[in-house]
C-alpha atoms as a PDB file:
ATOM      1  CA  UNK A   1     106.007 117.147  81.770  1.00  0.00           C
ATOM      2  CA  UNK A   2     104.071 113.996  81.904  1.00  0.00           C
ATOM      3  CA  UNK A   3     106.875 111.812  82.557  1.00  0.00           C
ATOM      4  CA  UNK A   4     109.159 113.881  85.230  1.00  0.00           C
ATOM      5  CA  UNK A   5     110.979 111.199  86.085  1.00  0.00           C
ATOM      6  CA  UNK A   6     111.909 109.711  82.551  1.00  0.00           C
ATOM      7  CA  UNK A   7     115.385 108.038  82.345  1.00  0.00           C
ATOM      8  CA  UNK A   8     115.255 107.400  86.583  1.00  0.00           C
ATOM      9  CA  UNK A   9     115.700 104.223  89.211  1.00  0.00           C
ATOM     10  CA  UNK A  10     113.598 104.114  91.785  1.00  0.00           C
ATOM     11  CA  UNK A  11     114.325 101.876  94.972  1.00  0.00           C
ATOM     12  CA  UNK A  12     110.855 101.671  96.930  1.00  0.00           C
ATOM     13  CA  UNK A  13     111.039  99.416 100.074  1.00  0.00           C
ATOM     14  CA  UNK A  14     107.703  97.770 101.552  1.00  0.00           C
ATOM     15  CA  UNK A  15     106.218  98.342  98.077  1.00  0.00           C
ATOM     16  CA  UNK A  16     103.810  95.833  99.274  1.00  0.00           C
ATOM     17  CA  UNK A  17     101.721  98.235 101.175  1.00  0.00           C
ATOM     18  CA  UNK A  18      99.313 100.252 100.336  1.00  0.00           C
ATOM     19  CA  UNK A  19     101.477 103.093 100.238  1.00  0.00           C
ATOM     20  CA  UNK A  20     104.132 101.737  98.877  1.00  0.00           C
ATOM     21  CA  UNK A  21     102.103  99.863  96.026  1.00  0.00           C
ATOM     22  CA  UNK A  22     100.842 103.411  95.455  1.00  0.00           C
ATOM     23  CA  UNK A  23     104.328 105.269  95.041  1.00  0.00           C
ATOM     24  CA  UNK A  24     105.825 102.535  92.770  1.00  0.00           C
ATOM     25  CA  UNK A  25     102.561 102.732  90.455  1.00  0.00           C
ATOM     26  CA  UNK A  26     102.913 106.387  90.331  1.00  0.00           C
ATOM     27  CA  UNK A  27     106.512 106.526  89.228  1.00  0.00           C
ATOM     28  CA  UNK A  28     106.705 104.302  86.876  1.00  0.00           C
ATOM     29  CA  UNK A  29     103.471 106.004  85.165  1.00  0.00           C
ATOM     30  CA  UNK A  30     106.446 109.215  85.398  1.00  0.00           C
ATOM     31  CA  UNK A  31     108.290 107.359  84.068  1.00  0.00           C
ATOM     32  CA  UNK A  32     110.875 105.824  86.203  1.00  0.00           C
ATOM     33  CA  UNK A  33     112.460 102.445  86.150  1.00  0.00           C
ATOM     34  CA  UNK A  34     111.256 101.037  89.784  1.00  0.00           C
ATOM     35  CA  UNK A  35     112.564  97.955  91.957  1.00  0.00           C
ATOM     36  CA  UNK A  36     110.314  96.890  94.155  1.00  0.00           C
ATOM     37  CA  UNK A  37     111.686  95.594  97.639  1.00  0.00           C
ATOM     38  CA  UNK A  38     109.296  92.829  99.577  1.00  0.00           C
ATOM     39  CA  UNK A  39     109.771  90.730 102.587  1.00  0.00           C
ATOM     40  CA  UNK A  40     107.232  88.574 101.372  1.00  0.00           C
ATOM     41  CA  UNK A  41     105.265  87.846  98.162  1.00  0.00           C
ATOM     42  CA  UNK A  42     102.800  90.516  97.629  1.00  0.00           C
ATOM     43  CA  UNK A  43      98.991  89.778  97.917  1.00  0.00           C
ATOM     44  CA  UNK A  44      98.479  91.506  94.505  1.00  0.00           C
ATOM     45  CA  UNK A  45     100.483  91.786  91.521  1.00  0.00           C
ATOM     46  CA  UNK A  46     102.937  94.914  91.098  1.00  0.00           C
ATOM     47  CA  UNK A  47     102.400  96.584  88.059  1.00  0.00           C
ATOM     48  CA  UNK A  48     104.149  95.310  85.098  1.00  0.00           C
ATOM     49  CA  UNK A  49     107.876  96.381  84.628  1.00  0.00           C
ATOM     50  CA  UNK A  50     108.112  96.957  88.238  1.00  0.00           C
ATOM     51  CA  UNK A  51     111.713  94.952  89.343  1.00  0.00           C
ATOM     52  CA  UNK A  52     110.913  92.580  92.367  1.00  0.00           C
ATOM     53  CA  UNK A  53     113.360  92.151  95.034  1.00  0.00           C
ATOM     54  CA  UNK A  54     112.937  90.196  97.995  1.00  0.00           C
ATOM     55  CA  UNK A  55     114.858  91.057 101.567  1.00  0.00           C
ATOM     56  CA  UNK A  56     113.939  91.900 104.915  1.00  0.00           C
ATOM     57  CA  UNK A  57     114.992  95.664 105.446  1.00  0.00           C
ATOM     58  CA  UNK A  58     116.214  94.839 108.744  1.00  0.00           C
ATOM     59  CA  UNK A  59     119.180  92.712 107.713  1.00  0.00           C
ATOM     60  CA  UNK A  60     121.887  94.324 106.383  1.00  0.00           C
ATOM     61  CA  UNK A  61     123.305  92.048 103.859  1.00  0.00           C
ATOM     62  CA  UNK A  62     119.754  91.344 102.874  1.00  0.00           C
ATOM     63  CA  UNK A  63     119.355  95.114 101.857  1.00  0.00           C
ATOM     64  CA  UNK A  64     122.717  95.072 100.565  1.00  0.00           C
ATOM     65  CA  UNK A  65     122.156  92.469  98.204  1.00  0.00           C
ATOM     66  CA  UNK A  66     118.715  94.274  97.179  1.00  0.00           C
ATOM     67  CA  UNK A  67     120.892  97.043  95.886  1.00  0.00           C
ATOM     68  CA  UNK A  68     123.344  95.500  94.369  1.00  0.00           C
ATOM     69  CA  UNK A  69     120.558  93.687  92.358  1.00  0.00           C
ATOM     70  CA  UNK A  70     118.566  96.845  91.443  1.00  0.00           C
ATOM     71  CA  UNK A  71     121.840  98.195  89.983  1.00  0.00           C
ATOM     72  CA  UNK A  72     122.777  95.118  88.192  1.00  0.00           C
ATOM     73  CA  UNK A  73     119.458  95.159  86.088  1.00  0.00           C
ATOM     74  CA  UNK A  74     118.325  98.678  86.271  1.00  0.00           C
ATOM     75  CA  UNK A  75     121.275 100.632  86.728  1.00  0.00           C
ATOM     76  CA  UNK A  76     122.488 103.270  89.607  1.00  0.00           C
ATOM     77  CA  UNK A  77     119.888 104.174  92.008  1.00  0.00           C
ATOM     78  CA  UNK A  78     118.494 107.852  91.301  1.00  0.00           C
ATOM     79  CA  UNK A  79     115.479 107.408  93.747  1.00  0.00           C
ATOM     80  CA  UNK A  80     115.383 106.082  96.892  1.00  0.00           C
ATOM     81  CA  UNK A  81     111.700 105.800  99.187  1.00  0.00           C
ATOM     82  CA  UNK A  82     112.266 104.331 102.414  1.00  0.00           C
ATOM     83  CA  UNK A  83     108.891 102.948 102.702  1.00  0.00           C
ATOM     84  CA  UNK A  84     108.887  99.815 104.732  1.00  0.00           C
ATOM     85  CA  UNK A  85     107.306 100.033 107.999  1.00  0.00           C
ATOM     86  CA  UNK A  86     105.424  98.153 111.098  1.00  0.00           C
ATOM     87  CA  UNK A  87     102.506  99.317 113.250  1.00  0.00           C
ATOM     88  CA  UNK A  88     103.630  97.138 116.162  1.00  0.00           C
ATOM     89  CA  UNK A  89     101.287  96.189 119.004  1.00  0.00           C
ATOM     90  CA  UNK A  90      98.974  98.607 121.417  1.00  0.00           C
ATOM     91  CA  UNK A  91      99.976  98.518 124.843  1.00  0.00           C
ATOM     92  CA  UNK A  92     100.199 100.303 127.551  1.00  0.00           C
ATOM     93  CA  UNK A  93     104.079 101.054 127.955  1.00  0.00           C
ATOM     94  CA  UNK A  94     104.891  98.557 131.126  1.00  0.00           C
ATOM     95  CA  UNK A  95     103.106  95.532 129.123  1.00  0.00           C
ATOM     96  CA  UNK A  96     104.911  96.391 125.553  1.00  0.00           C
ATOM     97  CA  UNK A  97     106.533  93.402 124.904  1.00  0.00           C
ATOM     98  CA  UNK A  98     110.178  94.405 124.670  1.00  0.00           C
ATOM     99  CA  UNK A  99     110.877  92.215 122.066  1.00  0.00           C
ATOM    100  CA  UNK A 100     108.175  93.818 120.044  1.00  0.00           C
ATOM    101  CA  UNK A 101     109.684  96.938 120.648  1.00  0.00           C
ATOM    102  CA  UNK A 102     113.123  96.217 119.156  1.00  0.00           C
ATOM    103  CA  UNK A 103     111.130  94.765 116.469  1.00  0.00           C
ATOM    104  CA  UNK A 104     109.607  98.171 115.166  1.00  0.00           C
ATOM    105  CA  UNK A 105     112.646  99.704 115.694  1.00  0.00           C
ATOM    106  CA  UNK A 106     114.467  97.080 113.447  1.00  0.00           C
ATOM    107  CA  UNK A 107     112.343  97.591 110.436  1.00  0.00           C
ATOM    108  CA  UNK A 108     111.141 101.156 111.052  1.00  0.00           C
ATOM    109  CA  UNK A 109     114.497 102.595 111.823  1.00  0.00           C
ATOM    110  CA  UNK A 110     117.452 100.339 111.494  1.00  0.00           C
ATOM    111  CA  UNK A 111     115.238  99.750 108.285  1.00  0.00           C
ATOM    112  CA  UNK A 112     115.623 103.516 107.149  1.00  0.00           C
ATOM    113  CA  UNK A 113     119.229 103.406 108.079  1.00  0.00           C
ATOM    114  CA  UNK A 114     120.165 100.697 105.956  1.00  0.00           C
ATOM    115  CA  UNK A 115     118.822 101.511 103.000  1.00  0.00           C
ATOM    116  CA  UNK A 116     120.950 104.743 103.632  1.00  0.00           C
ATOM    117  CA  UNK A 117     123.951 103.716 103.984  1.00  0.00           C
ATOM    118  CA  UNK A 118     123.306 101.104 100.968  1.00  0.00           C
ATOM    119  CA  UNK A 119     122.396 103.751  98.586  1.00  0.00           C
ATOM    120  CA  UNK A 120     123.483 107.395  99.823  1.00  0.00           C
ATOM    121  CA  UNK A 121     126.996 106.781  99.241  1.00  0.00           C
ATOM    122  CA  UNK A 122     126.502 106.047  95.687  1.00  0.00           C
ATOM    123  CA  UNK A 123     124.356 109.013  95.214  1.00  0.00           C
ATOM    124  CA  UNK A 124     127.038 111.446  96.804  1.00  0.00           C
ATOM    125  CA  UNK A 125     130.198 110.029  94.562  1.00  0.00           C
ATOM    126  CA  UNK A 126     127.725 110.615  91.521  1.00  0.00           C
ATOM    127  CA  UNK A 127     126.820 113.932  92.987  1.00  0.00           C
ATOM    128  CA  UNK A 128     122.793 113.556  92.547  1.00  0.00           C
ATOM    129  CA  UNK A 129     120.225 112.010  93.969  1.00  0.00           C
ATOM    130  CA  UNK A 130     116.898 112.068  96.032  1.00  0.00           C
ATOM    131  CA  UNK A 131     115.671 109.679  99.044  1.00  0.00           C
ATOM    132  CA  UNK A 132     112.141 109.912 100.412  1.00  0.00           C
ATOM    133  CA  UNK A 133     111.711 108.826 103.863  1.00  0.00           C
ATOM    134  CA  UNK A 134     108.507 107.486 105.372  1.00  0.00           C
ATOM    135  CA  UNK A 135     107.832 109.020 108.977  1.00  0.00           C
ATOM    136  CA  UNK A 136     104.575 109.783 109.937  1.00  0.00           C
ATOM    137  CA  UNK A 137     102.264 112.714 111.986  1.00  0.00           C
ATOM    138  CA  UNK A 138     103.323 109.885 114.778  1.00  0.00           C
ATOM    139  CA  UNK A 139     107.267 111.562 114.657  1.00  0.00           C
ATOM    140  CA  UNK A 140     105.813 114.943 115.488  1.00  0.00           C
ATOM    141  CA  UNK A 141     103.370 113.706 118.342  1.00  0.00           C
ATOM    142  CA  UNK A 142     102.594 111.580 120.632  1.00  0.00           C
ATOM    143  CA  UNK A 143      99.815 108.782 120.960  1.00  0.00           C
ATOM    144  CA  UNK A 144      99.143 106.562 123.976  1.00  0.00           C
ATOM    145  CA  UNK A 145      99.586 102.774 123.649  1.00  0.00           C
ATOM    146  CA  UNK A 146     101.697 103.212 120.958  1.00  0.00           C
ATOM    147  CA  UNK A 147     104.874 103.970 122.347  1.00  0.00           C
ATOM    148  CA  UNK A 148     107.611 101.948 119.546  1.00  0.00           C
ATOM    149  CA  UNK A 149     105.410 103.836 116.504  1.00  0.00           C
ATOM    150  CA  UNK A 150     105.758 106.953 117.973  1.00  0.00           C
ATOM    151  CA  UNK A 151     109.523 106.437 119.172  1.00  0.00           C
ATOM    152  CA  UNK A 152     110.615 104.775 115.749  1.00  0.00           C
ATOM    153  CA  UNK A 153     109.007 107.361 113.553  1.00  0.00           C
ATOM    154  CA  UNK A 154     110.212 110.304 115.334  1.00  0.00           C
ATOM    155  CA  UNK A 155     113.659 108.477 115.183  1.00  0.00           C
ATOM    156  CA  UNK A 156     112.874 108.570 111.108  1.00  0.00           C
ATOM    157  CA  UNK A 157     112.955 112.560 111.235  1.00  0.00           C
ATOM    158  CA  UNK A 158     116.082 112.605 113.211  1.00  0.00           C
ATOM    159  CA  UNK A 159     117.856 110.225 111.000  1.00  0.00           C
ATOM    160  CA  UNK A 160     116.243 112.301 107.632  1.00  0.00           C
ATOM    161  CA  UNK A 161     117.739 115.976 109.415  1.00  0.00           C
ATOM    162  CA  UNK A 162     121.140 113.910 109.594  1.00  0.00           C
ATOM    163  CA  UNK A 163     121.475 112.764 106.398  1.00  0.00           C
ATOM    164  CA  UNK A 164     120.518 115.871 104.726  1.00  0.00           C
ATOM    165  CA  UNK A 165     123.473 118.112 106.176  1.00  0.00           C
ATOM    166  CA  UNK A 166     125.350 115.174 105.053  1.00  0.00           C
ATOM    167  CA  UNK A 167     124.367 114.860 101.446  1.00  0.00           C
ATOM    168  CA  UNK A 168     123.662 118.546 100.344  1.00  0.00           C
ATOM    169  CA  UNK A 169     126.639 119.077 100.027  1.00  0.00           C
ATOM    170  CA  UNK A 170     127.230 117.147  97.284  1.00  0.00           C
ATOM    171  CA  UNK A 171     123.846 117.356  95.312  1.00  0.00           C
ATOM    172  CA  UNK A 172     121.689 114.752  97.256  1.00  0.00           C
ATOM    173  CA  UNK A 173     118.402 115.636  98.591  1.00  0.00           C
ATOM    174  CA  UNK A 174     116.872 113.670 101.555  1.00  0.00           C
ATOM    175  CA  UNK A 175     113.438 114.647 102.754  1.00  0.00           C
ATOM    176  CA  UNK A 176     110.376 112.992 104.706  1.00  0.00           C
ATOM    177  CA  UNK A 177     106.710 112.527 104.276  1.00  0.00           C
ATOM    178  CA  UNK A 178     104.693 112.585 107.424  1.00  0.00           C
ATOM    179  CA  UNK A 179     101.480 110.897 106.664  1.00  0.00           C
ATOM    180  CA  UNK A 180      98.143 111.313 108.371  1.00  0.00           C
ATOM    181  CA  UNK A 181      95.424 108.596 108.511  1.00  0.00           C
ATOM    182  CA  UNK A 182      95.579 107.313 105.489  1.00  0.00           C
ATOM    183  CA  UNK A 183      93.183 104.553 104.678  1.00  0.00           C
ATOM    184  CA  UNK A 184      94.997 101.112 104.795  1.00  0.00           C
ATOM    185  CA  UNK A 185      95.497  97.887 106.371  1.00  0.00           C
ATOM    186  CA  UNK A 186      97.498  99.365 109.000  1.00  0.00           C
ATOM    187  CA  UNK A 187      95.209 102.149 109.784  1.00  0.00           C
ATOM    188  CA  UNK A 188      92.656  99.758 109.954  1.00  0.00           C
ATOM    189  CA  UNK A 189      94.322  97.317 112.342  1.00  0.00           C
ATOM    190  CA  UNK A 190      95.199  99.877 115.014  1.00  0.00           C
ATOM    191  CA  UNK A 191      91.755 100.989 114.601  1.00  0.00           C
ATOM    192  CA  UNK A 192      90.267  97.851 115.298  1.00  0.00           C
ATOM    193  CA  UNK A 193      93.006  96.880 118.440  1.00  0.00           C
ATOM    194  CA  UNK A 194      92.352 100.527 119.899  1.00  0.00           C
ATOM    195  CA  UNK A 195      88.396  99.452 119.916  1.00  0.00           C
ATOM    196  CA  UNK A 196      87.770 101.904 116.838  1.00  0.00           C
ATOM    197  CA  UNK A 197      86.933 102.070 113.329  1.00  0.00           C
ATOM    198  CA  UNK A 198      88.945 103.463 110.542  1.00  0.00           C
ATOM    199  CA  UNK A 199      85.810 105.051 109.120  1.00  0.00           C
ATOM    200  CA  UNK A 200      85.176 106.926 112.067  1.00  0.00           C
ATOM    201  CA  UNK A 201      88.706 108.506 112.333  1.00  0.00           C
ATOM    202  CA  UNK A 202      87.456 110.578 109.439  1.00  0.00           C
ATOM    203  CA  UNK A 203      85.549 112.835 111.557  1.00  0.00           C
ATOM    204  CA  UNK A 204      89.242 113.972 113.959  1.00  0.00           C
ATOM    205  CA  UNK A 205      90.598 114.869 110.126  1.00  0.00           C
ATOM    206  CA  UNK A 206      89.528 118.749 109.599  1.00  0.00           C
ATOM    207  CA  UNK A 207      88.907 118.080 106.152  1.00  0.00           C
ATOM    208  CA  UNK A 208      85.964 114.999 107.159  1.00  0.00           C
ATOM    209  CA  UNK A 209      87.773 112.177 105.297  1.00  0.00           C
ATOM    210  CA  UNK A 210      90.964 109.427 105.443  1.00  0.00           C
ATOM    211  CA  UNK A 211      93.283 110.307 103.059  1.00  0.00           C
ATOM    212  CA  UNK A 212      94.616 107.991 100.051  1.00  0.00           C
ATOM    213  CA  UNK A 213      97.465 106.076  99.414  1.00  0.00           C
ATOM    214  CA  UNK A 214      97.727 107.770  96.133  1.00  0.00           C
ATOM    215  CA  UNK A 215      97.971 111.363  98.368  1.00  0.00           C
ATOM    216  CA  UNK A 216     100.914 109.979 100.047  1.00  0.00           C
ATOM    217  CA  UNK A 217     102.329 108.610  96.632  1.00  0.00           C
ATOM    218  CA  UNK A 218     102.331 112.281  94.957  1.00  0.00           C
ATOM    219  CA  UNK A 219     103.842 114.089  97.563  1.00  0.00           C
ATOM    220  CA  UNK A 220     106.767 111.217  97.434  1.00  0.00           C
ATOM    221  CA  UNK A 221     107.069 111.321  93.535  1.00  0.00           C
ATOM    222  CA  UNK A 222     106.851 115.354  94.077  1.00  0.00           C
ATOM    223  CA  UNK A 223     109.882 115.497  96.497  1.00  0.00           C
ATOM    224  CA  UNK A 224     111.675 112.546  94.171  1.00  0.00           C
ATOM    225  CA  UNK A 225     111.277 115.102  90.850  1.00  0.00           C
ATOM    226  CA  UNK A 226     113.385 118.442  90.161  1.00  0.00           C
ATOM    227  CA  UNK A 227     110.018 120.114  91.102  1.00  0.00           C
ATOM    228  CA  UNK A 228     111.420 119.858  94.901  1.00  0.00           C
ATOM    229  CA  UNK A 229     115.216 120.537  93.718  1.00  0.00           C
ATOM    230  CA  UNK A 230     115.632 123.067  96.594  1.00  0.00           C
ATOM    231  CA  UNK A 231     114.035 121.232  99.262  1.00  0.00           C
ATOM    232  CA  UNK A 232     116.280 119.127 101.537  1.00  0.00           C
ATOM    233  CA  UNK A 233     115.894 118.137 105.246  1.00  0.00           C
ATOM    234  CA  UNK A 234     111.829 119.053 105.028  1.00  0.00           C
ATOM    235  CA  UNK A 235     109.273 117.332 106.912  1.00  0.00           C
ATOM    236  CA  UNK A 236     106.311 117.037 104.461  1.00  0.00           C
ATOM    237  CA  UNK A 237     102.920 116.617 106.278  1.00  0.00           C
ATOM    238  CA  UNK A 238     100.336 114.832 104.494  1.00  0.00           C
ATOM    239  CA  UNK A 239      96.907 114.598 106.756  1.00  0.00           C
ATOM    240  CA  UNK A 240      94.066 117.438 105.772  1.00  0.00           C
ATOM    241  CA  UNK A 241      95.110 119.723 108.736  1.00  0.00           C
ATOM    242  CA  UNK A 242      94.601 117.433 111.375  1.00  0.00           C
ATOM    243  CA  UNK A 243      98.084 118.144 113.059  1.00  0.00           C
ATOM    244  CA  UNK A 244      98.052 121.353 112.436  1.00  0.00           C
ATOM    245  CA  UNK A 245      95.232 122.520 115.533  1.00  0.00           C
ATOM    246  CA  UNK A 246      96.442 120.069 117.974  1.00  0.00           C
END
């Protein structure tokens, strides 16, 4: 099947991002009808027939009105990716800002959360559905100087486990991807503020390179498809085995 996803609507949030600019192109070339959520205008264009929304994730009636958008013009959600996400500053733990802290939690998790309880609710009275939620190899470990990444995105497994006891019951499937480093802005910044280079955290990845956005996006349109029909709750790793021998 060439277009798995034929006849679908796609939410993606942070579809600004690398990886999130990745996931939309690769659904809609599936086939799926995709809104696009943004906090701000994106530096490049998204690809034609892509729905644009604008709302910070953080703000619930921001988010709410996203939906209630993407539903007007495109019809009932079908796909949901919980992509949004902030790196946050590096600091050592007693000179993390607290305000900065909240702030990663706000988008990262409260972020995930909302577009939840927007959209699952939906999904369950319709009985179908899938959500894709963006962790990271950061939710399974830790990393000095890095403390609200870590905490937020092992908060995004917790709050994927949770929601997938809730919704398989009634046909909805909500799963994570846990992506490595993946070459990006982000990746680049923390590189940079940890005295680094992204380049050079290619030689820590078993396999001797960064991964792609477009890696990322295929595991997310995988887990979105009927393909992953009896996977719900999973933790998808994405990062050429470099978790796996820590």
């Amino acid at each position: 099947m060439t277009q798995p996803l034929q006849g679908r609507t796609a939410l993606v949030t942070g579809a600004a991002g690398a990886i999130g600019l990745a996931v939309v192109r690769l659904l809609i070339e599936r086939g799926a009808t995709v809104a696009c959520v943004v906090r701000r205008p994106p530096a490049e264009p998204l690809p034609d027939g892509a729905l644009v929304l604008h709302a910070d994730v953080s703000r619930e009636a921001e988010v709410q009105a996203a939906v209630a958008e993407a539903v007007r013009r495109a019809g009932p959600i079908d796909i949901l990716v919980n992509n949004a996400g902030i790196e946050g500053p590096q600091a050592p733990i007693g000179d993390y800002g607290t305000a900065d802290f909240m702030r990663v939690l706000e988008v990262n998790v409260l972020g995930v959360f909302l577009g939840l309880k927007s959209v699952m609710p939906a999904m369950i009275a319709r009985g179908s559905g899938a959500i894709v939620n963006l962790s990271s190899i950061a939710g399974v470990r830790g990393s000095a100087m890095m403390s609200g990444y870590v905490a937020s995105k092992h908060a995004v497994l917790g709050l994927t486990r949770s929601a997938a006891l809730e919704a398989a019951p009634h046909g909805v499937r909500v799963n994570a991807v846990l992506p490595g480093f993946i070459e990006s802005r982000m990746l680049s910044d923390i590189a940079t503020r940890l005295g680094a280079e992204a380049a050079g955290l290619a030689t820590r990845v078993p396999e001797g390179r960064l991964g792609q956005p477009e890696d990322v996006a295929r595991a997310v349109a995988f887990l979105a498809s009927d393909e992953a029909r009896y996977m719900n709750g999973a933790a998808l790793t994405i990062d050429g085995a470099l978790t796996v021998g820590l």
